[in-house]
Protein backbone atom coordinates (compact mmCIF):
# COMPACT_ATOMS: atom_id res chain seq x y z
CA UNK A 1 196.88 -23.25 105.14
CA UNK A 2 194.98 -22.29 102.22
CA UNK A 3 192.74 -24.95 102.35
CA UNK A 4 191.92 -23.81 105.68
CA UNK A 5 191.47 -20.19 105.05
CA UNK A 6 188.48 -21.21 102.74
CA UNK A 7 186.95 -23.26 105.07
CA UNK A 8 184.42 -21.06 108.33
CA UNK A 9 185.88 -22.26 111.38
CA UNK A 10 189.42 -23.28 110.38
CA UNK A 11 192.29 -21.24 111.15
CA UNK A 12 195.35 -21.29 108.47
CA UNK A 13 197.23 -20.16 111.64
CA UNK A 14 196.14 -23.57 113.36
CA UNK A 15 197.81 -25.25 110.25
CA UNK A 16 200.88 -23.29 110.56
CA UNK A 17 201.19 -24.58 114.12
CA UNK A 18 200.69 -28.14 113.44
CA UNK A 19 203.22 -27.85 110.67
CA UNK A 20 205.82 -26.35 112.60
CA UNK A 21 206.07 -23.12 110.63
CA UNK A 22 204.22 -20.72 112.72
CA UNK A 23 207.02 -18.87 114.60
CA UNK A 24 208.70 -18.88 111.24
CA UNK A 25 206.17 -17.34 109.43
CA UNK A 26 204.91 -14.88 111.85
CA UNK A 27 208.80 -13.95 112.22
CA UNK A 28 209.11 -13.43 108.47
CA UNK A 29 206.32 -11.02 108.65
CA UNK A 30 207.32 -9.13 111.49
CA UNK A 31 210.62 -8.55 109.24
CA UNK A 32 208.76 -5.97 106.68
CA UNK A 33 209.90 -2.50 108.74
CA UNK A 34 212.21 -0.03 108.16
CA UNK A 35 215.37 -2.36 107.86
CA UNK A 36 213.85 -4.46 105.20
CA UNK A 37 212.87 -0.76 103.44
CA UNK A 38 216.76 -0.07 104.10
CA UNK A 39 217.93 -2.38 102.09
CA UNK A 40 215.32 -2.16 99.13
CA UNK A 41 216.81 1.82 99.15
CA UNK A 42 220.36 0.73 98.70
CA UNK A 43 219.13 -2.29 96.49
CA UNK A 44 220.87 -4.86 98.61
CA UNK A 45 218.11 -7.06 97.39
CA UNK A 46 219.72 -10.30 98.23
CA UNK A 47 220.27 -9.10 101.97
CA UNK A 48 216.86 -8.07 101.83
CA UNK A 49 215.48 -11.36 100.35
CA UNK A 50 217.38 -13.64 103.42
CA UNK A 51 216.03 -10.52 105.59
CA UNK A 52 212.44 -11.61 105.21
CA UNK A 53 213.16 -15.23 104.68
CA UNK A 54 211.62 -14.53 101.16
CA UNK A 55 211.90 -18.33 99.85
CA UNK A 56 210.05 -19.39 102.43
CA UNK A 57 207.39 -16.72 102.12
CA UNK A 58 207.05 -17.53 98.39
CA UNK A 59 206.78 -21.30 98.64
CA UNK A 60 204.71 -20.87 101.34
CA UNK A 61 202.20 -18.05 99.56
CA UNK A 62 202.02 -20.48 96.80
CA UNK A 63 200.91 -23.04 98.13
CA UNK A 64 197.98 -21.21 99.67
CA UNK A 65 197.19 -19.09 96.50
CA UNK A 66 196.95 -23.08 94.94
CA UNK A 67 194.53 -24.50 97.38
CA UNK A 68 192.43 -21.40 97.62
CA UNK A 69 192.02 -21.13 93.35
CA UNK A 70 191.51 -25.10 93.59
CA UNK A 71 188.34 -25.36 96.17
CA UNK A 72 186.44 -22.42 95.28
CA UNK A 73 184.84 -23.83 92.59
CA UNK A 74 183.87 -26.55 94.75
CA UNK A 75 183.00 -24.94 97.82
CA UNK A 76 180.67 -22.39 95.83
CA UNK A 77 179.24 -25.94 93.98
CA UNK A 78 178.58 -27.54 97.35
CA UNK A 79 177.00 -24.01 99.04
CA UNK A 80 174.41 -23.86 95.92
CA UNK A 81 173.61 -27.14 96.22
CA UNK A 82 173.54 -28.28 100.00
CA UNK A 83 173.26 -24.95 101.46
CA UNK A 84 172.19 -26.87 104.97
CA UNK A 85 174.23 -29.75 104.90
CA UNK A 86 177.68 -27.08 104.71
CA UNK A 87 176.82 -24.95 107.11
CA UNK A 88 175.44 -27.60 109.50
CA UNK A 89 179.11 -28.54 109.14
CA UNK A 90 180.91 -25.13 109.27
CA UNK A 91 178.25 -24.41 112.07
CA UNK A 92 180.42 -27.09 114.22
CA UNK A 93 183.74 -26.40 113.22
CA UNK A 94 183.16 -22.38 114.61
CA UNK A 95 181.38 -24.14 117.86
CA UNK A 96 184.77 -26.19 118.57
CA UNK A 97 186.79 -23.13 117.69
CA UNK A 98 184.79 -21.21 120.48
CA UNK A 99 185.02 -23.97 123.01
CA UNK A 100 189.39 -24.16 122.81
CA UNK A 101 190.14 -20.39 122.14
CA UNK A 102 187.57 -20.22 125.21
CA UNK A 103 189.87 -23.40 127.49
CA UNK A 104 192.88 -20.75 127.28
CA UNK A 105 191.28 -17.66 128.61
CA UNK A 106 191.29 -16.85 132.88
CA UNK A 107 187.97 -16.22 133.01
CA UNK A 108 187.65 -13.80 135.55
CA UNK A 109 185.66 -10.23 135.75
CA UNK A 110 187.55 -8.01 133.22
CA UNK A 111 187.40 -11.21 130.39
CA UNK A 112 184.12 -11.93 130.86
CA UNK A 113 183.77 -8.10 130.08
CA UNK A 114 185.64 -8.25 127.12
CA UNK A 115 183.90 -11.09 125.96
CA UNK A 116 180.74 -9.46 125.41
CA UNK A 117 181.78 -6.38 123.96
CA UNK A 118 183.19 -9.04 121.26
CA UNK A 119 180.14 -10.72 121.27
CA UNK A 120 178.01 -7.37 120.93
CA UNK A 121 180.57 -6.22 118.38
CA UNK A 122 180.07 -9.34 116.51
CA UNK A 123 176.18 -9.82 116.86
CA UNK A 124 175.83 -6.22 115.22
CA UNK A 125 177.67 -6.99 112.10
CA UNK A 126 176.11 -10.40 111.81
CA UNK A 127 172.55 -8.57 111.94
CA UNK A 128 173.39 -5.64 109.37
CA UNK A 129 171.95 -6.62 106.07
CA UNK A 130 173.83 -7.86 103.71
CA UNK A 131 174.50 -5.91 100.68
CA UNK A 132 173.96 -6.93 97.12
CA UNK A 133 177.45 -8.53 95.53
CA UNK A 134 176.73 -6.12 92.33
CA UNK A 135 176.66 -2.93 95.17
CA UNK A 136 179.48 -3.19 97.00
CA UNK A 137 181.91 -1.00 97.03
CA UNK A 138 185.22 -2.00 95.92
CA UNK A 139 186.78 0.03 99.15
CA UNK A 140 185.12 -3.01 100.99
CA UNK A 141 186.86 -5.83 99.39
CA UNK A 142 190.00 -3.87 100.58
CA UNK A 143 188.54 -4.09 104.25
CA UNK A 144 187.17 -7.60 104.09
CA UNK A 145 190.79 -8.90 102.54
CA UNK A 146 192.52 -6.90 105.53
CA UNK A 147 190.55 -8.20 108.26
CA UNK A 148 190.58 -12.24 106.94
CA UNK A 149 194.42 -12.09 107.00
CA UNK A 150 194.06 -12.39 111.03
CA UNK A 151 193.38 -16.00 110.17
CA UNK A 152 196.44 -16.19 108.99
CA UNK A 153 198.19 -14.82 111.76
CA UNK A 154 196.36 -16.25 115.24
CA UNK A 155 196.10 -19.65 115.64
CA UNK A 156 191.92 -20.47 115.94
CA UNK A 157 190.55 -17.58 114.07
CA UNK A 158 189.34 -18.81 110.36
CA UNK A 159 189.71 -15.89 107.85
CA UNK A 160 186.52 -17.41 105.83
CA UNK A 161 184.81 -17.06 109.15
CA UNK A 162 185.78 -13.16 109.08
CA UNK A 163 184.34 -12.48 105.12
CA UNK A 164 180.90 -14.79 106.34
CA UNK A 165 180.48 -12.50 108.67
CA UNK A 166 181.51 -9.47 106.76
CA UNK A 167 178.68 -10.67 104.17
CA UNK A 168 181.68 -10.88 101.64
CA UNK A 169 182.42 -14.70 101.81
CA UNK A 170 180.26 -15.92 98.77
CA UNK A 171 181.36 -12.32 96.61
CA UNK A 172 185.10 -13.48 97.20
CA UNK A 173 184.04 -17.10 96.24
CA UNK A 174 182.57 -16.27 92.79
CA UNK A 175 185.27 -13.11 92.16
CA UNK A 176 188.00 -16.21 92.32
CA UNK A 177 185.95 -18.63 90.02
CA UNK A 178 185.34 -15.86 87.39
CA UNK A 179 189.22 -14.92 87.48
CA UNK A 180 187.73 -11.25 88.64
CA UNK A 181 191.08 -9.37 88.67
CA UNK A 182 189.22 -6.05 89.61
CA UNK A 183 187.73 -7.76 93.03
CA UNK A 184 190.59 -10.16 93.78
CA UNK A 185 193.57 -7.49 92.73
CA UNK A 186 191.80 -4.85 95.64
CA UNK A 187 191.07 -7.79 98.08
CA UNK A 188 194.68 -9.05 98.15
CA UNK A 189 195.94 -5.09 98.43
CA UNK A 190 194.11 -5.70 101.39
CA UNK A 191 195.18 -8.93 102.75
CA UNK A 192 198.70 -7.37 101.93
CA UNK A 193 197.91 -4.25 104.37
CA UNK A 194 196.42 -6.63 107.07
CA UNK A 195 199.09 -9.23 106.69
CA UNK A 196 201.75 -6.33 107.71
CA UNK A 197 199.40 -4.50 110.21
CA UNK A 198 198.31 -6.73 111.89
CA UNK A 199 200.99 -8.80 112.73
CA UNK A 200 202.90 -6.00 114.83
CA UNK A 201 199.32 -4.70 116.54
CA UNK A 202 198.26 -8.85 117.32
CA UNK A 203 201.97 -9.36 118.35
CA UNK A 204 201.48 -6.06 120.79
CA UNK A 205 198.05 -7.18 121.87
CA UNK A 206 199.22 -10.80 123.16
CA UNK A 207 202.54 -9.89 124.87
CA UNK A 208 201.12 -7.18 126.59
CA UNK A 209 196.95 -8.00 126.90
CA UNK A 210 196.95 -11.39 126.18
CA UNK A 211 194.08 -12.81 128.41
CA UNK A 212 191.95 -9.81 127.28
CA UNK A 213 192.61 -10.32 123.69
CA UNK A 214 192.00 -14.38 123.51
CA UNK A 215 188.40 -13.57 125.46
CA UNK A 216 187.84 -10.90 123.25
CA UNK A 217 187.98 -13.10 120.71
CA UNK A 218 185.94 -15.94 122.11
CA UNK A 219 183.10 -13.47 122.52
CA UNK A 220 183.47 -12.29 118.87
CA UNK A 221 183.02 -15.83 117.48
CA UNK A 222 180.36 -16.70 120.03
CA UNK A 223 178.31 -13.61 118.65
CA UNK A 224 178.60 -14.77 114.90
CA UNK A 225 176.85 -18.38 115.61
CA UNK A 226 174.10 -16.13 114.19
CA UNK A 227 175.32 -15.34 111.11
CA UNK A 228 176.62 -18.98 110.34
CA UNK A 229 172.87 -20.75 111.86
CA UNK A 230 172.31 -23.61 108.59
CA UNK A 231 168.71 -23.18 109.27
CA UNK A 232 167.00 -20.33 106.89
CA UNK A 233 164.56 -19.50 105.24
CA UNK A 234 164.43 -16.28 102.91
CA UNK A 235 167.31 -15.31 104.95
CA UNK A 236 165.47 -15.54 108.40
CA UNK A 237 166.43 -17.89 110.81
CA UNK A 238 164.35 -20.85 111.75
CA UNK A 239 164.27 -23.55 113.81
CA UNK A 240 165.61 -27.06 112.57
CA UNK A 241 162.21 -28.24 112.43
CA UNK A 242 160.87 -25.43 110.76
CA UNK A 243 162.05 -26.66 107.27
CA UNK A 244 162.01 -29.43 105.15
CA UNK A 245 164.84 -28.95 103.27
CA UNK A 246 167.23 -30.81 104.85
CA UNK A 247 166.13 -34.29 106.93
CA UNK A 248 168.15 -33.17 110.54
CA UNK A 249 169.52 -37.21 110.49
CA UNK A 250 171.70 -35.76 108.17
CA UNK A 251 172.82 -32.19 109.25
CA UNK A 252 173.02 -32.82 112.78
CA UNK A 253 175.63 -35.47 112.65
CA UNK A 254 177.39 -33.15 110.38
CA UNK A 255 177.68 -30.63 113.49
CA UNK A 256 179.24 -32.95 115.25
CA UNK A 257 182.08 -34.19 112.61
CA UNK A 258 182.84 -30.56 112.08
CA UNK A 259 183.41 -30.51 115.91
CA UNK A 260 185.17 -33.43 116.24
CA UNK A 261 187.45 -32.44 112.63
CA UNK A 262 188.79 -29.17 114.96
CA UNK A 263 188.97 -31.65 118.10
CA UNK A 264 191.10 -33.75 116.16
CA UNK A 265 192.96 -30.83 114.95
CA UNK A 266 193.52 -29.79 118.40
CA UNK A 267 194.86 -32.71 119.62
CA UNK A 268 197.63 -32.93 116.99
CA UNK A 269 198.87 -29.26 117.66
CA UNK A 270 199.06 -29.61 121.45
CA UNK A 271 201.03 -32.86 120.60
CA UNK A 272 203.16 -31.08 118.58
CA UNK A 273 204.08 -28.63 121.28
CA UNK A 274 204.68 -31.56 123.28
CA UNK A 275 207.22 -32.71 120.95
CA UNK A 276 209.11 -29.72 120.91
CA UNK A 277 209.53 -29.53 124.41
């Protein structure tokens, strides 16, 4: 799941699913409410601990904190170094992720509506400039670390897909390669607040809007193929063509392998429903 989370275009929620752990896990979080604060005020912290299955949360928190501290030297390496080729491939991972989230959505009137206002939502944030990593405000990190954590919640939304488009993704990368405790001690704050937010509000939003909510979604993604284009230059989009940079014999074919990597991925989840039924 961590491994995932760093990646634009893969979900650690997908990863959860495949594994078998996603009920588990979004159970565990739905378990931090007033019952679980019960039993921290009459320090019953053992019942607490079972309460929020907290060996499985640690283990599990772990494991992503490891993979996340263990690519982000290489993933900031790769993006100095072969800005194209990587987003040519996290340009078709977030093009696959559109095309399934957008397979389990009825698309009549009222999602096609929603749609766009997630797509005009999203193609507004993509367009505001990005700010300087030395002036941001700290505040932000706290929003950017909230708003990833949905990755780690639904199933097809990448939380590295949430900072890229928050202009934060390449800030968070260095802040966790310099060991910046300032940046990443705000950020996970953040994650911490979205983690336990978010869960009830999502888990509201699907049992009760569910439809809307998936197209919503669809449309926001669709509307940040802007922000994640691998063809720039100074900043500015530009056709493939445009630049020499990259020969497109070699970023085009790594479109379609990131495609084909959440294809693949797909596959294996809706076997593993299959399995369990």
């Amino acid at each position: 799941m961590g491994a995932a989370d760093m990646v634009p275009g893969v979900s650690g929620g997908t990863i959860a699913f495949i594994a078998g752990i996603y009920e588990r896990w979004i159970t565990a979080l739905s378990h931090f409410d007033t019952k679980a604060l019960s039993y921290l005020r009459k320090i019953q912290i053992k019942t607490f601990w079972q309460y929020i299955d907290g060996y499985f949360l640690l283990s599990l928190l772990s494991g992503i904190a490891t993979a996340i501290f263990t690519l982000a030297h290489l993933l900031r390496l790769w993006l100095t170094n072969y800005p194209i080729y990587i987003w040519a491939f996290f340009f078709g991972l977030i093009l696959a992720s559109i095309f399934f989230l957008g397979k389990k959505v009825y698309w009549k009137g009222s999602a096609w509506f929603s749609a766009t206002i997630g797509a005009i939502l999203s193609t507004f944030i993509a367009l505001m400039p990005t700010a300087n990593p030395e002036h941001i405000n700290l505040s932000y990190y706290f929003f950017c670390g909230a708003f990833a954590t949905i990755a780690m919640i639904l199933p097809g939304i990448s939380g590295a897909f949430i900072l890229v488009l928050l202009g934060a993704y390449s800030n968070i990368l260095e802040a966790i390669n310099n060991f910046n405790i300032l940046i990443l001690s705000i950020f996970a704050l953040g994650a911490i607040f979205g983690l336990l937010s978010f869960s009830k509000l999502l888990h509201y939003l699907f049992k009760n809007y569910h439809n809307l909510t998936v197209a919503t979604m669809t449309g926001f993604i669709a509307g940040s193929l802007i922000k994640v284009w691998p063809w720039k230059i100074g900043g500015i989009n530009t056709l493939p063509f445009s630049t020499s940079q990259s020969p497109l014999s070699t970023s085009i074919p790594l479109i379609i392998i990131g495609f084909l990597f959440i294809f693949i991925l797909e596959i294996i989840a809706k076997h593993t429903l299959h399995s369990k039924e």
